[in-house]
C-alpha atoms as a PDB file:
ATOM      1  CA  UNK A   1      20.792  22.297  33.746  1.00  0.00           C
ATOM      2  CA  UNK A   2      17.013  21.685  34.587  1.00  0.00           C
ATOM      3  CA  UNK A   3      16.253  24.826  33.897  1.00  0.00           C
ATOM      4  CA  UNK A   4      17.392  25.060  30.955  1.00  0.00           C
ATOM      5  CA  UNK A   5      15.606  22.021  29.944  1.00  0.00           C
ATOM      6  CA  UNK A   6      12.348  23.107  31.561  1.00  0.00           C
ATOM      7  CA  UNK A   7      12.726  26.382  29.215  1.00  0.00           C
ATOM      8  CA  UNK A   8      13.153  24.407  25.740  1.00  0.00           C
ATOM      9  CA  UNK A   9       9.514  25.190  23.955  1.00  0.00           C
ATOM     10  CA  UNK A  10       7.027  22.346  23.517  1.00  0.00           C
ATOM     11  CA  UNK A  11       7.395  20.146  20.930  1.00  0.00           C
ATOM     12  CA  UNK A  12       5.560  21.082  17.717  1.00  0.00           C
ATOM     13  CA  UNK A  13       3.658  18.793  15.528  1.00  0.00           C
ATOM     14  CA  UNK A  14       3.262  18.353  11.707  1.00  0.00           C
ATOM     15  CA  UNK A  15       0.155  18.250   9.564  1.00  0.00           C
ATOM     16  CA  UNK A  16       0.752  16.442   6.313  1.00  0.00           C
ATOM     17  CA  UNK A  17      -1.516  16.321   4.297  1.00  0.00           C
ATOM     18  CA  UNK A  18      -1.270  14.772   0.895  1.00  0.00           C
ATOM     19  CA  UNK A  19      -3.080  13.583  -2.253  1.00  0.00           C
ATOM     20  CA  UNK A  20      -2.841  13.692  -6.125  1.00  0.00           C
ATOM     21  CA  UNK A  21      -2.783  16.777  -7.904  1.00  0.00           C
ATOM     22  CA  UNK A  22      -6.175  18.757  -7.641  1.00  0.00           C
ATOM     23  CA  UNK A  23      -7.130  16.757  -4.708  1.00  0.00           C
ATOM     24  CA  UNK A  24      -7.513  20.088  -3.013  1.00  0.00           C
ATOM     25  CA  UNK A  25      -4.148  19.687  -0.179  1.00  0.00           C
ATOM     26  CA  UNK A  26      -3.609  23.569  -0.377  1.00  0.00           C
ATOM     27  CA  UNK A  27      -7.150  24.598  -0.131  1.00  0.00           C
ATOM     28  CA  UNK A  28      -7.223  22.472   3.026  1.00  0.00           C
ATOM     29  CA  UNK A  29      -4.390  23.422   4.430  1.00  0.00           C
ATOM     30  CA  UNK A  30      -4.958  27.100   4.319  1.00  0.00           C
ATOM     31  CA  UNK A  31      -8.094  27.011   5.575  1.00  0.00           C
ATOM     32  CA  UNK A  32      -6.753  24.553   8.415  1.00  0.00           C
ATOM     33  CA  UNK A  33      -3.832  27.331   9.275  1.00  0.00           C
ATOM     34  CA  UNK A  34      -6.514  29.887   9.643  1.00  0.00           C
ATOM     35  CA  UNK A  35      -8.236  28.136  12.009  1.00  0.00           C
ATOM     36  CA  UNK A  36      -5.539  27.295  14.061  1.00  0.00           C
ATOM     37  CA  UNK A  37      -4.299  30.959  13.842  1.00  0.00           C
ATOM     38  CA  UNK A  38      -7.162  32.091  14.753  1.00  0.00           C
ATOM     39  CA  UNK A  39      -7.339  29.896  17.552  1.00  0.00           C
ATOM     40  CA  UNK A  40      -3.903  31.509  18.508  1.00  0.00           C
ATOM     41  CA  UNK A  41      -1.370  28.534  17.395  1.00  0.00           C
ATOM     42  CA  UNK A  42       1.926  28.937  16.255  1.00  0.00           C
ATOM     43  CA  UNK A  43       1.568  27.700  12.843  1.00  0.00           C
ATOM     44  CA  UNK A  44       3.455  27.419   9.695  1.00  0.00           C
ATOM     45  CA  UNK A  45       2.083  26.412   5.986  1.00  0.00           C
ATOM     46  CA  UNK A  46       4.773  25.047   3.653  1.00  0.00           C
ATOM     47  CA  UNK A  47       2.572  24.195   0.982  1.00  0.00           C
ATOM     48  CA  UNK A  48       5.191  21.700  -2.280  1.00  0.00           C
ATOM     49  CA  UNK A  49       4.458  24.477  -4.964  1.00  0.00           C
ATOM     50  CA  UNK A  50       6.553  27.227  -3.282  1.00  0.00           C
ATOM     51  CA  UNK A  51       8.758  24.345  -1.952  1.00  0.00           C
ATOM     52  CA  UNK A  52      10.245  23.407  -5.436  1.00  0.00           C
ATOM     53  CA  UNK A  53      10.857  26.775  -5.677  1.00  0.00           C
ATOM     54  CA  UNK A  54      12.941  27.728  -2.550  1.00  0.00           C
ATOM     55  CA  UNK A  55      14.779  24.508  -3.420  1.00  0.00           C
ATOM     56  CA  UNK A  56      15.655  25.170  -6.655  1.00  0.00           C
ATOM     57  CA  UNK A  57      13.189  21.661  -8.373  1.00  0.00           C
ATOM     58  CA  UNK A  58      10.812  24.143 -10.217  1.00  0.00           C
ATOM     59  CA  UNK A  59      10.883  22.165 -13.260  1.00  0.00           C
ATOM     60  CA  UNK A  60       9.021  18.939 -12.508  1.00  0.00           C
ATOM     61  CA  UNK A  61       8.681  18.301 -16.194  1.00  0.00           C
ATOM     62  CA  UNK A  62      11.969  16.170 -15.806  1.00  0.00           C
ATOM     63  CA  UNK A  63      11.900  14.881 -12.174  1.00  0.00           C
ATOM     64  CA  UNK A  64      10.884  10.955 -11.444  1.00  0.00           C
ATOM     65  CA  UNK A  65      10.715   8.909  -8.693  1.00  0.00           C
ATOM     66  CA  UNK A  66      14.272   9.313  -7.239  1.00  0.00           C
ATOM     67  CA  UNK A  67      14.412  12.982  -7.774  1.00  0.00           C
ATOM     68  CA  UNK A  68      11.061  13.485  -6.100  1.00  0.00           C
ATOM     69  CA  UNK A  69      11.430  11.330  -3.275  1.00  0.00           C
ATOM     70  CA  UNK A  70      14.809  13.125  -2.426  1.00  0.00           C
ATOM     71  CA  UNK A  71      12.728  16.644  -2.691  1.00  0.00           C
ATOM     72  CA  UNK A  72       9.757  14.964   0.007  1.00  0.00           C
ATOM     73  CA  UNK A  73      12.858  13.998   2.002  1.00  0.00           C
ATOM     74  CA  UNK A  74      13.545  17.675   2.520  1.00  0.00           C
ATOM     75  CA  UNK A  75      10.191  18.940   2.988  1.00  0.00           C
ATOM     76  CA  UNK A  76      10.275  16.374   5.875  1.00  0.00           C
ATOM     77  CA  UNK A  77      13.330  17.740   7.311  1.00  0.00           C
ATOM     78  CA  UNK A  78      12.399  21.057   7.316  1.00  0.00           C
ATOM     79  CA  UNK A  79       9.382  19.944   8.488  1.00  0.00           C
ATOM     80  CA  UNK A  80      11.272  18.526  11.579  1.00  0.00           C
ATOM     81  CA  UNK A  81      13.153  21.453  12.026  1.00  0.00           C
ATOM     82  CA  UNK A  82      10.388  23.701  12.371  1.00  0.00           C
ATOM     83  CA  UNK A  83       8.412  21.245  14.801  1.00  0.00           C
ATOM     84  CA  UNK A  84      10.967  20.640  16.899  1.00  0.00           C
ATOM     85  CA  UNK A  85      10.811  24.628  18.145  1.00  0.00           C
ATOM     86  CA  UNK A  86       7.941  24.395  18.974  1.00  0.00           C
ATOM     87  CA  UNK A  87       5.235  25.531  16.183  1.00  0.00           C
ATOM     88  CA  UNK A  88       2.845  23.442  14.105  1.00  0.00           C
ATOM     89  CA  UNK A  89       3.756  22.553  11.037  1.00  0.00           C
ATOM     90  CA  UNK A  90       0.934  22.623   8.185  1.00  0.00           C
ATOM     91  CA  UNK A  91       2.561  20.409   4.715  1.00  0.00           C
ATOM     92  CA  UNK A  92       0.193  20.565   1.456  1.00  0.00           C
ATOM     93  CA  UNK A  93       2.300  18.236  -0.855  1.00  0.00           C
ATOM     94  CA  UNK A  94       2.162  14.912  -3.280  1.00  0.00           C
ATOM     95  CA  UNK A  95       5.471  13.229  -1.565  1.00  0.00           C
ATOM     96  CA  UNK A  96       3.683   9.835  -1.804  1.00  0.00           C
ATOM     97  CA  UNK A  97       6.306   7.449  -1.019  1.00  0.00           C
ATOM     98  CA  UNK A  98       6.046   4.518   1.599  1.00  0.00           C
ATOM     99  CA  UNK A  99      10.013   5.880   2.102  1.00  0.00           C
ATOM    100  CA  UNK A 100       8.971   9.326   3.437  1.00  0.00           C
ATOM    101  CA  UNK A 101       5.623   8.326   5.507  1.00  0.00           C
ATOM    102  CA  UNK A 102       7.864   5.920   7.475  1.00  0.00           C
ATOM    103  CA  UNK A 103      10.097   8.616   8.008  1.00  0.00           C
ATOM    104  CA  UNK A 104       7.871  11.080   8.810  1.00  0.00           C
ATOM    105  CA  UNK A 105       6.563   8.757  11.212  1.00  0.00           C
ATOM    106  CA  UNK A 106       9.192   7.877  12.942  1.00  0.00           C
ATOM    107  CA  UNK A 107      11.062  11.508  13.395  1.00  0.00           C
ATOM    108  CA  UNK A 108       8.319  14.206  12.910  1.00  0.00           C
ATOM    109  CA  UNK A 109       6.944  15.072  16.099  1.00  0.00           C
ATOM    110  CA  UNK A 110       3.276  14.835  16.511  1.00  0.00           C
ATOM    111  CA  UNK A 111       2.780  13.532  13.036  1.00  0.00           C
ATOM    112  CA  UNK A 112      -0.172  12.970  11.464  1.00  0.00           C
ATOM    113  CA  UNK A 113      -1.021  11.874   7.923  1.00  0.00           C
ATOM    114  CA  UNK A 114      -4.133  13.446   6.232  1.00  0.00           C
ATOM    115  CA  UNK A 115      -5.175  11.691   2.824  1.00  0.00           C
ATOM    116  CA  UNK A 116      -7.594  13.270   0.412  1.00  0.00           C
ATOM    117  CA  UNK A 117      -9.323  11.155  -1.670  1.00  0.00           C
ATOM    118  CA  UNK A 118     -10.059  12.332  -4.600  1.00  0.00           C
ATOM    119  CA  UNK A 119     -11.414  10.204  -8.271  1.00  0.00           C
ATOM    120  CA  UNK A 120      -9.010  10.692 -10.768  1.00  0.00           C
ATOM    121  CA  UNK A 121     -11.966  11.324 -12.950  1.00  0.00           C
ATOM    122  CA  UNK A 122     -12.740  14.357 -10.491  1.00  0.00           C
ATOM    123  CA  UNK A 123      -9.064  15.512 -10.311  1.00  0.00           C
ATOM    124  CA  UNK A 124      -9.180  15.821 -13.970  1.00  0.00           C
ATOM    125  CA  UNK A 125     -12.022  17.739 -14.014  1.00  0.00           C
ATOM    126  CA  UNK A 126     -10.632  20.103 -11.632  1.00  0.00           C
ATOM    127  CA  UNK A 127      -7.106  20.379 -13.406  1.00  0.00           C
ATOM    128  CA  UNK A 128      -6.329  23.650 -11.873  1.00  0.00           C
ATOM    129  CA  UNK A 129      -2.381  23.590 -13.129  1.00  0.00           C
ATOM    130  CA  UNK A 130      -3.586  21.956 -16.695  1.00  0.00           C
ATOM    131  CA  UNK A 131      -1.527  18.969 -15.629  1.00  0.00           C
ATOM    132  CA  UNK A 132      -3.740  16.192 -16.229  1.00  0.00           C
ATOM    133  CA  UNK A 133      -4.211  18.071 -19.933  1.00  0.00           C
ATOM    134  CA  UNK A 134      -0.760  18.758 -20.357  1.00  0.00           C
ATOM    135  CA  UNK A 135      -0.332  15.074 -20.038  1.00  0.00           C
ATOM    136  CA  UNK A 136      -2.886  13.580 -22.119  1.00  0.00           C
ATOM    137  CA  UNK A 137      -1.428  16.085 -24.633  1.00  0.00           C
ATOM    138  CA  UNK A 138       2.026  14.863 -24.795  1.00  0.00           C
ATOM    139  CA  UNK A 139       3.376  17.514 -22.864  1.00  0.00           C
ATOM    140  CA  UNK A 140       4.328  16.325 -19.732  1.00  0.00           C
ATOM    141  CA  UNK A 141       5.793  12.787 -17.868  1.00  0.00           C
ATOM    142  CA  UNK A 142       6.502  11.675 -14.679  1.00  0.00           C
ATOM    143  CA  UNK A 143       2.936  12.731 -13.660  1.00  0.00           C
ATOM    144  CA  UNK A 144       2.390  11.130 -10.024  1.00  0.00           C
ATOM    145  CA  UNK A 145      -0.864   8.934 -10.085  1.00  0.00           C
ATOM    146  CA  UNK A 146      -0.774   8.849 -14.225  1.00  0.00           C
ATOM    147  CA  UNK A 147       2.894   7.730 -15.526  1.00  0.00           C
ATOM    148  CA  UNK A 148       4.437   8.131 -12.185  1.00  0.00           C
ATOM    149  CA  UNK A 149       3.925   5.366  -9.813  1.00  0.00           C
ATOM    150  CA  UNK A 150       2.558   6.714  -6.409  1.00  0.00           C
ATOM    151  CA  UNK A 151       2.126   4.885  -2.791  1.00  0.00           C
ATOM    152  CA  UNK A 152      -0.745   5.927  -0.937  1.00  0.00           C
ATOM    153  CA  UNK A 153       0.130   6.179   2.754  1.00  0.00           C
ATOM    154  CA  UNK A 154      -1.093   1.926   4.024  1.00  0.00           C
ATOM    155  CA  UNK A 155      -2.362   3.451   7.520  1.00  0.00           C
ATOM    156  CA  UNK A 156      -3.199   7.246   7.198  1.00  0.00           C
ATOM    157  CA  UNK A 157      -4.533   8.767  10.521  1.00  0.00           C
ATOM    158  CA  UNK A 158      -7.337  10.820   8.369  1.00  0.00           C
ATOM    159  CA  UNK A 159      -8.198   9.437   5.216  1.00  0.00           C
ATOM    160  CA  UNK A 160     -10.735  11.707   3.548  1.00  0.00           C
ATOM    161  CA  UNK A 161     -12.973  10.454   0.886  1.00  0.00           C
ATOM    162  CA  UNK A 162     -14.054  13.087  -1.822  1.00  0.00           C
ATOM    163  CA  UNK A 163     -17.512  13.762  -1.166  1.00  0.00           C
ATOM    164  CA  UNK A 164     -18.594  17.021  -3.448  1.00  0.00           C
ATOM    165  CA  UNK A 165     -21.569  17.664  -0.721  1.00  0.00           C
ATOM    166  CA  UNK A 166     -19.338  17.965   2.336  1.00  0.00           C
ATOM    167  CA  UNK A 167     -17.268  21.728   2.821  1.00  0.00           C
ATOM    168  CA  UNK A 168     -13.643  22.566   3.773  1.00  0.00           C
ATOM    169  CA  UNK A 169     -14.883  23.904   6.846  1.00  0.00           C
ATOM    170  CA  UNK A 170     -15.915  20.232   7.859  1.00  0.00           C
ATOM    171  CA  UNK A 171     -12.898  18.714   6.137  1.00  0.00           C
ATOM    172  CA  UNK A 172     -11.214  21.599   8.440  1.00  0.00           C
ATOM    173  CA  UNK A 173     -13.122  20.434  11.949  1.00  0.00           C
ATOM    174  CA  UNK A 174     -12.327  16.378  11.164  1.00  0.00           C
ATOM    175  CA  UNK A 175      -8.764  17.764  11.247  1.00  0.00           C
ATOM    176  CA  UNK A 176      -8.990  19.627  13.929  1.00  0.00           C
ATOM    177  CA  UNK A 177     -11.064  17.136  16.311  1.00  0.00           C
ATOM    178  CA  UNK A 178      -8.426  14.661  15.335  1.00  0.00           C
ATOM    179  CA  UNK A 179      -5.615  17.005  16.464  1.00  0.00           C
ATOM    180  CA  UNK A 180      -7.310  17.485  19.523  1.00  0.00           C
ATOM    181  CA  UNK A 181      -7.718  13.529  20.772  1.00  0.00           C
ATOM    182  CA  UNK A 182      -4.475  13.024  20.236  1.00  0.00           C
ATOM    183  CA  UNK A 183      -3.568  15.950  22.981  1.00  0.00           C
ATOM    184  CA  UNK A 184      -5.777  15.439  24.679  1.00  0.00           C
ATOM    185  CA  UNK A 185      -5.156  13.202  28.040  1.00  0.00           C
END
């Protein structure tokens, strides 16, 4: 039986990092997987666009609160799933809810919260899905941040202020040196 435990692959960790739309989460994120890659990690990107769309919520024209709370309740899950053999887990994704950080807190292994802080004059500058548009024109609700009532996460571990002088490469490293003190003995 010990060896069988002693074989069992270390436990992974989770990366989630989260923000309004724009705030730049995927951008981040890839750039964070690359690094790790390249640093020869077992890593994983789940990034909440392609999400909807494995699990079926590609119209978020009609979702609200309980409907997208249920959705970051997944993500989290599979999140856990993946973590627990082993790999790191890299989340780009809205799922501001005070429900799903305390979850993620207590069952994700290794978790740790990365906020990006971006002005919602600056997010709707940026606007790269038209959403912030699409809402002042009428054509969208439930908007998280705008009609959509959002939590920020009370104690991220990173919380990032926007700062259009600093690069994703040093977004990338505060990630990173945070990763590493809490491995690190």
């Amino acid at each position: 039986m010990a060896a069988a435990a002693s074989s069992l692959p270390p436990p992974g960790r989770v990366v989630w990092i989260t923000g309004l739309s724009g705030a730049g989460k995927s951008t981040l994120a890839e750039a964070l997987v690359s690094t790790l890659r390249g640093a020869g990690e077992p890593v994983v990107m789940l990034d909440g666009d392609a999400l909807r769309e494995v699990f079926g919520a590609v119209d978020a024209q009609h979702h609200g609160r309980a409907a997208r709370l249920g959705l970051a309740l997944r993500y989290a899950q599979l999140c856990k799933t993946l973590a627990d053999q082993g790999v790191t887990v890299v989340i780009a994704t809205i799922s501001l809810f005070t429900e799903v950080h305390a979850w993620n807190r207590q069952h994700l292994p290794g978790y740790v919260e990365v906020l990006l802080d971006v002005p919602l004059a600056e997010l709707r500058r940026r606007d790269p899905k038209g959403i912030y548009r699409r809402f002042d024109a009428g054509e969208l609700q439930d908007v998280a941040g705008l009609d959509l009532a959002v939590d920020l996460p009370s104690a991220p571990h990173l919380h990032l202020l926007h700062d259009p002088a600093r690069p994703i490469s040093a977004l990338v490293d505060a990630v990173i040196q945070h990763l590493h003190t809490r491995t690190s003995p």
